[in-house]
Protein backbone atom coordinates (compact mmCIF):
# COMPACT_ATOMS: atom_id res chain seq x y z
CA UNK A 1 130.75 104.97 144.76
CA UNK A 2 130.39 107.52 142.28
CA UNK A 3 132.44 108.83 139.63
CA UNK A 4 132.12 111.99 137.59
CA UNK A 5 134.91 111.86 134.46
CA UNK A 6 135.43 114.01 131.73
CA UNK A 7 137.79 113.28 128.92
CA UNK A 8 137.63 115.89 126.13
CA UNK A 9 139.18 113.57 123.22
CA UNK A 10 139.15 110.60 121.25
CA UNK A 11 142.08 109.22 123.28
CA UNK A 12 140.93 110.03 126.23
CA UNK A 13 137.81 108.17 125.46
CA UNK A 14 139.94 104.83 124.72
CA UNK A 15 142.00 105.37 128.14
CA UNK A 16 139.16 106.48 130.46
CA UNK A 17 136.82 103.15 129.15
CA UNK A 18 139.73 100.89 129.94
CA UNK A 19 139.52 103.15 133.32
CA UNK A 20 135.94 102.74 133.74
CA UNK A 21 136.33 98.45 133.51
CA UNK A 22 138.94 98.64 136.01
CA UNK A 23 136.95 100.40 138.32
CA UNK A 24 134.10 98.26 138.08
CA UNK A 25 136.26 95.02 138.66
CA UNK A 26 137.73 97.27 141.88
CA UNK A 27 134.16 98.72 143.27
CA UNK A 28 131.49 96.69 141.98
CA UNK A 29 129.45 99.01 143.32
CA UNK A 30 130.82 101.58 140.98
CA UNK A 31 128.04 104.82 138.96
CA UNK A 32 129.33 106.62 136.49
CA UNK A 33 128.40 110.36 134.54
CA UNK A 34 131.15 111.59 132.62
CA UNK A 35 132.02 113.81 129.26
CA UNK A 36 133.58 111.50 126.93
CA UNK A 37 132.40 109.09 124.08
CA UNK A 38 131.11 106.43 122.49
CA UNK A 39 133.86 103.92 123.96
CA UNK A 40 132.83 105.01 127.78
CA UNK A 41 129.01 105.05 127.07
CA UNK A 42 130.04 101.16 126.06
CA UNK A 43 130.74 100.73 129.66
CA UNK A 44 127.71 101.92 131.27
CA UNK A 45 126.63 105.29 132.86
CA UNK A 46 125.51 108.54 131.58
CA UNK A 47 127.10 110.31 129.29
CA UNK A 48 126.76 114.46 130.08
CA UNK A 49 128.23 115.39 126.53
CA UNK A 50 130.46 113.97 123.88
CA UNK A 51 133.95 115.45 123.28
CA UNK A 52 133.08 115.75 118.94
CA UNK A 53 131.48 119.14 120.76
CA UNK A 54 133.81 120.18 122.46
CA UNK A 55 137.61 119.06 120.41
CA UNK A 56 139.20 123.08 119.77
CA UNK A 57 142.49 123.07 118.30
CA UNK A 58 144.93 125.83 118.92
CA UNK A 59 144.96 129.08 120.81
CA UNK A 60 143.12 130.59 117.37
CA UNK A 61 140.17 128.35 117.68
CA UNK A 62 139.99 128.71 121.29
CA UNK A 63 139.92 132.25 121.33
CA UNK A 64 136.80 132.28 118.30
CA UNK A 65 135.03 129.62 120.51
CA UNK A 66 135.24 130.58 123.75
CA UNK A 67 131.68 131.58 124.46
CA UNK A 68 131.29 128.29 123.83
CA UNK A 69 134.01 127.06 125.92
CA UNK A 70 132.84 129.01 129.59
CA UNK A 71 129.15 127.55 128.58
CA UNK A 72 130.86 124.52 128.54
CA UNK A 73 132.45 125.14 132.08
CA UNK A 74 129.62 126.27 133.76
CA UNK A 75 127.34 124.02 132.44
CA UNK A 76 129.73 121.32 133.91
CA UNK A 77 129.78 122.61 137.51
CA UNK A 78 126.22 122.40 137.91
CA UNK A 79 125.98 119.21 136.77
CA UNK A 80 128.57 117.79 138.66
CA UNK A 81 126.50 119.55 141.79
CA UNK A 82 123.59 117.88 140.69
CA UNK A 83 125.64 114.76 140.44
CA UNK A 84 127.30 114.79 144.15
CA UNK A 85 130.20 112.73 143.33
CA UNK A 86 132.75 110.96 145.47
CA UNK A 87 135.72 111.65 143.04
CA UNK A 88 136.38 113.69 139.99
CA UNK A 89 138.42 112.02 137.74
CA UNK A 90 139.94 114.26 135.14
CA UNK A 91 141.61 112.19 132.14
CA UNK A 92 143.80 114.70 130.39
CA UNK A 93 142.33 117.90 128.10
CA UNK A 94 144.09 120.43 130.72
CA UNK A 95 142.59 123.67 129.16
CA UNK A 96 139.13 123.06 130.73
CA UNK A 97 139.81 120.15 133.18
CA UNK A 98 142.05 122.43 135.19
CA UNK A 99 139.44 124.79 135.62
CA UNK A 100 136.74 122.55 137.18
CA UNK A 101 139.47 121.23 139.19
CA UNK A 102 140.25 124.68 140.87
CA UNK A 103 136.32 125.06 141.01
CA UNK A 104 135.60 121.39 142.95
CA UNK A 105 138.43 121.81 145.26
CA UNK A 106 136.75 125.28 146.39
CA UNK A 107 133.81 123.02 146.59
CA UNK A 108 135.12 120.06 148.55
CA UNK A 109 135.49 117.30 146.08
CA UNK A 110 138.29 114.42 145.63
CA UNK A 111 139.81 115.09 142.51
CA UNK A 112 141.90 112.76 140.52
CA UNK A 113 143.99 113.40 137.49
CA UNK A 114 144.69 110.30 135.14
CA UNK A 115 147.06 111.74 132.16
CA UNK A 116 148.99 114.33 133.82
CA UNK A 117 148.72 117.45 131.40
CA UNK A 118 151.92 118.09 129.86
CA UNK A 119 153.55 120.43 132.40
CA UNK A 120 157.23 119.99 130.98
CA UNK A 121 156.68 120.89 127.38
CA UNK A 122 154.42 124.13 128.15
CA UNK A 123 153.01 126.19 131.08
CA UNK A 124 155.43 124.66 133.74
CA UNK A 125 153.76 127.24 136.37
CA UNK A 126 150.49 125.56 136.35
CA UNK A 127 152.28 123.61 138.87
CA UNK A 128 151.21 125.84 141.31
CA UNK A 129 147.40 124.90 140.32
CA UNK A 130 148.31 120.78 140.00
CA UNK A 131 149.89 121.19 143.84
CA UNK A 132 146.58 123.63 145.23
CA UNK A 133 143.99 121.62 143.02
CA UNK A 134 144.59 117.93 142.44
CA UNK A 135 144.49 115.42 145.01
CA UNK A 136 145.89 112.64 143.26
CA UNK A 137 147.99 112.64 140.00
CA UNK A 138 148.43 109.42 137.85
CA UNK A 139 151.33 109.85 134.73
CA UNK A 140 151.87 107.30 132.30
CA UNK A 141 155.36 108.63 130.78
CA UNK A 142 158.40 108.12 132.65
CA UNK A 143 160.01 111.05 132.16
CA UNK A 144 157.32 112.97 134.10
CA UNK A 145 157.62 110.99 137.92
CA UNK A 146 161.07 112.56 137.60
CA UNK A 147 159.23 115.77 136.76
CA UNK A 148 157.33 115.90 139.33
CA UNK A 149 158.79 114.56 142.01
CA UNK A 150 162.65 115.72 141.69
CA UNK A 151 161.88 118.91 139.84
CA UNK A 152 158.76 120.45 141.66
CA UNK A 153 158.62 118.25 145.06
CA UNK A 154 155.47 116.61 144.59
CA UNK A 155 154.67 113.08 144.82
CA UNK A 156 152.61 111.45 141.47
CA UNK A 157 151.85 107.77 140.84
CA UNK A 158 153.60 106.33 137.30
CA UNK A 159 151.28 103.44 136.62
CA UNK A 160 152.58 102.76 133.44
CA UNK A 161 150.97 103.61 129.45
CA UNK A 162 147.62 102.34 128.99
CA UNK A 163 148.06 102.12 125.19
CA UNK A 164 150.19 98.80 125.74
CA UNK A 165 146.96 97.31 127.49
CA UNK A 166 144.47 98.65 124.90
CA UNK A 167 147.10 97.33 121.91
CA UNK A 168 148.12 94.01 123.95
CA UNK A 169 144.40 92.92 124.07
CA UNK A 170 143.64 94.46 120.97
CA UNK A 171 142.30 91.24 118.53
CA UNK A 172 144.28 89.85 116.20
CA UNK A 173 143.53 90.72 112.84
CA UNK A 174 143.56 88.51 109.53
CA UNK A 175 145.15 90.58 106.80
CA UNK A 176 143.56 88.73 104.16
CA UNK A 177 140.14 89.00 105.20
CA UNK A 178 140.89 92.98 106.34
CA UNK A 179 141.87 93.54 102.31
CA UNK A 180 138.55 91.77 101.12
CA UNK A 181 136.42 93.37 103.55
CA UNK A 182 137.23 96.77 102.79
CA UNK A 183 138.22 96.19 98.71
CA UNK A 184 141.49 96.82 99.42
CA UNK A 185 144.36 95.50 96.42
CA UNK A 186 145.52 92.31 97.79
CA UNK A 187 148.89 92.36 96.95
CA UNK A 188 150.02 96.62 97.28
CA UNK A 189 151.37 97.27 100.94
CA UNK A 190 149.33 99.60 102.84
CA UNK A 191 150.30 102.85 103.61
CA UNK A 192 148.20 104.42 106.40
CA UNK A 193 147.26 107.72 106.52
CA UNK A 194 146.08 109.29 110.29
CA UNK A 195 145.20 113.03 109.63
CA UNK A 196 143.79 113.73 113.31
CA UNK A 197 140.25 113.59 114.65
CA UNK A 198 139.64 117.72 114.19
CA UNK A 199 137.95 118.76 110.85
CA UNK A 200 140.91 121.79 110.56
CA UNK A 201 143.85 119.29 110.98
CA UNK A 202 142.16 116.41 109.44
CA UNK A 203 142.10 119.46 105.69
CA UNK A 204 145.68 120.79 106.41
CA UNK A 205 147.27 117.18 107.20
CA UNK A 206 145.40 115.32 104.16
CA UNK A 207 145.84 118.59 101.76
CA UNK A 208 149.68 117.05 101.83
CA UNK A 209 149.53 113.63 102.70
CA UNK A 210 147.12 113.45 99.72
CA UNK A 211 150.16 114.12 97.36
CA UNK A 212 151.58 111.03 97.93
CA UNK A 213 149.93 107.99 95.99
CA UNK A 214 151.12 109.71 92.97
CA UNK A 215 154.39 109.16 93.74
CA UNK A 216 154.31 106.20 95.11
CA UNK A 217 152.00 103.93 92.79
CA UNK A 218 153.38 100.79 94.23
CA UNK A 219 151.73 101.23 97.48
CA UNK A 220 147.82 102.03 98.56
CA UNK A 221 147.05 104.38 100.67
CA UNK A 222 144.16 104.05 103.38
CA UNK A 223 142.77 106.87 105.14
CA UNK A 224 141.94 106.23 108.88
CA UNK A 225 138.56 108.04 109.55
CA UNK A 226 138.10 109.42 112.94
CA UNK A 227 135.49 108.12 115.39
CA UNK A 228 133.53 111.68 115.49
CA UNK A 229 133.71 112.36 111.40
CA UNK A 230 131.11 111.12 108.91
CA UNK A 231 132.03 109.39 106.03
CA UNK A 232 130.65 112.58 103.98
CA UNK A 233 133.11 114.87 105.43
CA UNK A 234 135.83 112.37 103.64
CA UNK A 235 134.18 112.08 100.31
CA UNK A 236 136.06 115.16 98.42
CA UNK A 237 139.23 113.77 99.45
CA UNK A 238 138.53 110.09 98.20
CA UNK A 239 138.77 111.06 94.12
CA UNK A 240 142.46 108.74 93.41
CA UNK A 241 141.72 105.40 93.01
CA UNK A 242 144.65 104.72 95.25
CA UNK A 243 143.01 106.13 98.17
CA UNK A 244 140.79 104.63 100.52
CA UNK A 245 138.74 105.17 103.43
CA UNK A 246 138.32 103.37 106.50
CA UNK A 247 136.46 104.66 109.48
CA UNK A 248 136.42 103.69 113.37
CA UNK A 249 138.87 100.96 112.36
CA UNK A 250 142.86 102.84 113.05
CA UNK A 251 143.92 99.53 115.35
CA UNK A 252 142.82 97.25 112.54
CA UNK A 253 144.58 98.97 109.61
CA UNK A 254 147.76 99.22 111.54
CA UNK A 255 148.39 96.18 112.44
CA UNK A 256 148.48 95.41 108.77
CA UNK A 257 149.88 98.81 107.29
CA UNK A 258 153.45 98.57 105.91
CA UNK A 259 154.02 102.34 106.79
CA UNK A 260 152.48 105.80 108.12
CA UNK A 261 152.26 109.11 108.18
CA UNK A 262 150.60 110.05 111.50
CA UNK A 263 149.99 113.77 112.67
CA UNK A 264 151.26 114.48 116.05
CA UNK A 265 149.50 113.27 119.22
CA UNK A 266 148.81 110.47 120.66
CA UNK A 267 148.67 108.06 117.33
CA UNK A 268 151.98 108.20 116.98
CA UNK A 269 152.58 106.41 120.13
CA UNK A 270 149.65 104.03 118.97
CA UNK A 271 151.47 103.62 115.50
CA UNK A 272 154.63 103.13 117.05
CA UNK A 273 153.49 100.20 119.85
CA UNK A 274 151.92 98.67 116.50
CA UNK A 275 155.89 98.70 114.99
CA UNK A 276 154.67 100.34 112.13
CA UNK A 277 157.37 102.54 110.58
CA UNK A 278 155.81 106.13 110.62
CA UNK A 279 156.62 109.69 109.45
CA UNK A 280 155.09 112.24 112.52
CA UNK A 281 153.15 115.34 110.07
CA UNK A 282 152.05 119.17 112.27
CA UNK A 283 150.67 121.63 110.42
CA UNK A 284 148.30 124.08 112.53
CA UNK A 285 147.15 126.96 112.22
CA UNK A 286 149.57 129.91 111.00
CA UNK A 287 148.64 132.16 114.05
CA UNK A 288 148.82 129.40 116.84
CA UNK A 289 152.06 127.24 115.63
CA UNK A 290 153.92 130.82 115.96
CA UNK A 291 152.75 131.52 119.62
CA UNK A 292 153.41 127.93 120.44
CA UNK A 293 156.94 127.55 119.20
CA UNK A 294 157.95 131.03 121.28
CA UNK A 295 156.71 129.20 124.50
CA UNK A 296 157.47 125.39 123.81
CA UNK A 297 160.88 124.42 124.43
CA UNK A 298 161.14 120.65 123.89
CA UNK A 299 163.13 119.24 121.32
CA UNK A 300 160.48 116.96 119.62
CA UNK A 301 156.93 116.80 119.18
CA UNK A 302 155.99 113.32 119.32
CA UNK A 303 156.47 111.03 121.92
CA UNK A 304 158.06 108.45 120.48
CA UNK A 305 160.79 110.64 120.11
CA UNK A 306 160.51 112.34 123.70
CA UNK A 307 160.52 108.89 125.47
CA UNK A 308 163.35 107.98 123.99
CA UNK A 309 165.57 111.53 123.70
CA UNK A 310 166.44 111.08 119.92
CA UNK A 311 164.79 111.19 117.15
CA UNK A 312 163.33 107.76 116.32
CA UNK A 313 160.63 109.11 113.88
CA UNK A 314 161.43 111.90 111.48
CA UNK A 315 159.34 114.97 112.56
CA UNK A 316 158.16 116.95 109.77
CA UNK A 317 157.09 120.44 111.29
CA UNK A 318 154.84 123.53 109.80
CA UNK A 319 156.86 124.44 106.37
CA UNK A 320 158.82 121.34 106.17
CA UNK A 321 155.65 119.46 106.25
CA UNK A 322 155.14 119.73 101.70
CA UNK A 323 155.28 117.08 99.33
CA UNK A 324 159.10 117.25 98.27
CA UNK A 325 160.62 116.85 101.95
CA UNK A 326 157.58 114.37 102.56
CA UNK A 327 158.81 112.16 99.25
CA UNK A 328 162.18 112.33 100.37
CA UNK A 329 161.23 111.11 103.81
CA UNK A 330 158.90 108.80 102.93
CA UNK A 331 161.27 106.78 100.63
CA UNK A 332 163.65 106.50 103.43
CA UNK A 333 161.64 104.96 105.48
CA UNK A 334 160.78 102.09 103.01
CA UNK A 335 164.06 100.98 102.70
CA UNK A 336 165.49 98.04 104.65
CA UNK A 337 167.86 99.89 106.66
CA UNK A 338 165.63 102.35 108.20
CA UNK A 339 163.22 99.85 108.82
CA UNK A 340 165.54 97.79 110.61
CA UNK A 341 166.57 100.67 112.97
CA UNK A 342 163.22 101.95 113.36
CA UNK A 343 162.23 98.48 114.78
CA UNK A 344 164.73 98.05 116.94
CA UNK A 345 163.99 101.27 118.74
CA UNK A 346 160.33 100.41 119.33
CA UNK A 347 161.23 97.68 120.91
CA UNK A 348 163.45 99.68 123.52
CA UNK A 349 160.42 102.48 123.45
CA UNK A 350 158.45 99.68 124.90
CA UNK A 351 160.39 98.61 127.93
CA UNK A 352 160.65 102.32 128.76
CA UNK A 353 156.96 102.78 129.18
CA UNK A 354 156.75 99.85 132.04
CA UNK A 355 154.49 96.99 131.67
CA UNK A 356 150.98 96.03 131.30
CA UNK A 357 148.71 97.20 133.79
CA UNK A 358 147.95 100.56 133.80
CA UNK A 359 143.96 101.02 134.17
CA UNK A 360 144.25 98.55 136.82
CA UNK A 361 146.82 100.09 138.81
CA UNK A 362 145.33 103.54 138.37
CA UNK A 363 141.84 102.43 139.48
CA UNK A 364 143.10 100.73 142.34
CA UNK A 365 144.95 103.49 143.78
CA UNK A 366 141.39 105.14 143.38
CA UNK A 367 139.86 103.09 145.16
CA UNK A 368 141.70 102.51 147.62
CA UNK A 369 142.24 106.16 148.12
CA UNK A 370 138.57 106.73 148.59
């Protein structure tokens, strides 16, 4: 069969490869085009564009992009036309995916959703468009089957998060030979630093994070360079000798890093499920973080925190993101004590987000729903 997929982010490139080798082991018969990245075009198929072109962050880039943005979206219905697929598989990246869905279902296509988007924390009324547009959903937090189902009457698939499968067959790493490799001190724990995969977070996250190694001359700290930046864009922040770079290798430096500060998203479930100890760091833009906090209601922004309803991970937000509250927090979180704590809640985090299995269940369902 054939299957058109677009994922719009660096995540969604790691979750809709594992996707993609599920779906092959399910229908060996299986063709793929899809909008994604350099982890998909690993699998096989044709990749239509890659999501460093199309990654917008916040309603103020949006807004200066969209030209851009309804190219984007019209350039993607005629090639899915062109395509003729049997399903659409949407992974995620709601801003644009929701808007081919409401286009194919006009059109007559299957479409699937794998990553719901995140209906609870904003836009709750795009319900309306998940119940007329999507034929399938697949969520991989708990919280949202009760969402969905109790709250809004319509039946989803949980299939559990596919980070534990992408971290649980993730290679094991040798520390020693990770430090030589890379020139890292061999003795200095590792403080990792994940700014984001966006040029405009990656200068507003690292303008603070940056003001660190000063403080803390006892430690390194290791910058983890996003799949879809050049090691040039990097360079000006790279001028301490406690600072270092390493790109298209986040998995590897957790899984030795003694600590983290992680800007919101998706890594800090990643850090987490690596039982690194971890600050959470949002700065965005001035314009956008004051529409979004008069329309976003949840308590936390990071998911460690949401899974579990408390706050795990201290969440330092907009002005409380600066070096003073950041040295306070970070010191914390070296000590014993809060290391202790933090570890046993990532344990508990884990059971909560169900067992391995997740790409295979989803593709399955697929599959057998076609």
């Amino acid at each position: 069969m054939k299957y058109y997929i677009i994922a719009g982010e660096a995540s969604g490139d790691l979750h809709a490869s594992n996707l993609m080798k599920a779906l092959k082991e399910a229908d060996k018969d299986a063709d793929f085009r899809f909008w994604g990245g350099d982890l998909m075009e690993s699998v096989g198929g044709k990749m239509v564009k890659h999501y460093k072109d199309l990654a917008f962050m916040g309603f103020a880039e949006v807004l200066m992009n969209i030209r851009t943005i309804l190219g984007n979206i019209n350039f993607c219905k005629k090639d899915i036309a062109g395509y003729g697929p049997d399903v659409i598989i949407f992974v995620d990246y709601p801003g644009f995916n929701m808007r081919i869905a409401r286009w194919a279902r006009k059109e007559g296509y299957r479409t699937h959703y794998y990553i719901s988007p995140q209906l609870w924390a904003w836009k709750e009324n795009r319900i309306r468009a998940v119940k007329r547009d999507i034929d399938s959903m697949y969520v991989i937090l708990p919280f949202e089957k009760d969402f969905y189902e109790k709250k809004h009457q319509y039946p989803v698939h949980f299939v559990g998060h596919p980070l534990i499968d992408a971290i649980a067959q993730y290679p094991k790493v040798n520390e020693s030979d990770f430090r030589k490799k890379y020139g890292l001190d061999p003795e200095k724990p590792i403080i990792a630093l994940l700014p984001g995969s966006r040029k405009q977070e990656i200068r507003k996250m690292l303008s603070v994070m940056l003001e660190m190694p000063h403080d803390f001359p006892g430690y390194q700290f290791v910058i983890a360079g996003a799949p879809g930046q050049d090691r040039e864009f990097y360079t000006p922040f790279l001028k301490d000798s406690n600072i270092n770079l390493i790109r298209n290798k986040t998995y590897d430096l957790l899984s030795v890093a003694t600590a983290a500060l992680v800007t919101s998203g998706t890594a800090t479930l990643e850090t987490a499920l690596f039982k690194v100890p971890e600050i959470v760091c949002y700065k965005g833009n001035w314009i956008s973080y004051q529409i979004a906090k008069r329309i976003i209601t949840l308590k936390y922004i990071s998911l460690v925190n949401l899974v579990m309803d408390k706050e795990v991970v201290t969440e330092l937000i907009q002005g409380d993101l600066n070096r003073k509250r950041l040295r306070t927090e970070l010191k914390k979180l070296l000590t014993p004590e809060k290391r202790e704590q933090i570890f046993r809640d990532y344990y508990e985090l884990e059971k909560k987000l169900g067992g391995q299995g997740a790409s295979k269940n989803t593709a399955e369902l697929i599959v057998n729903a076609l």
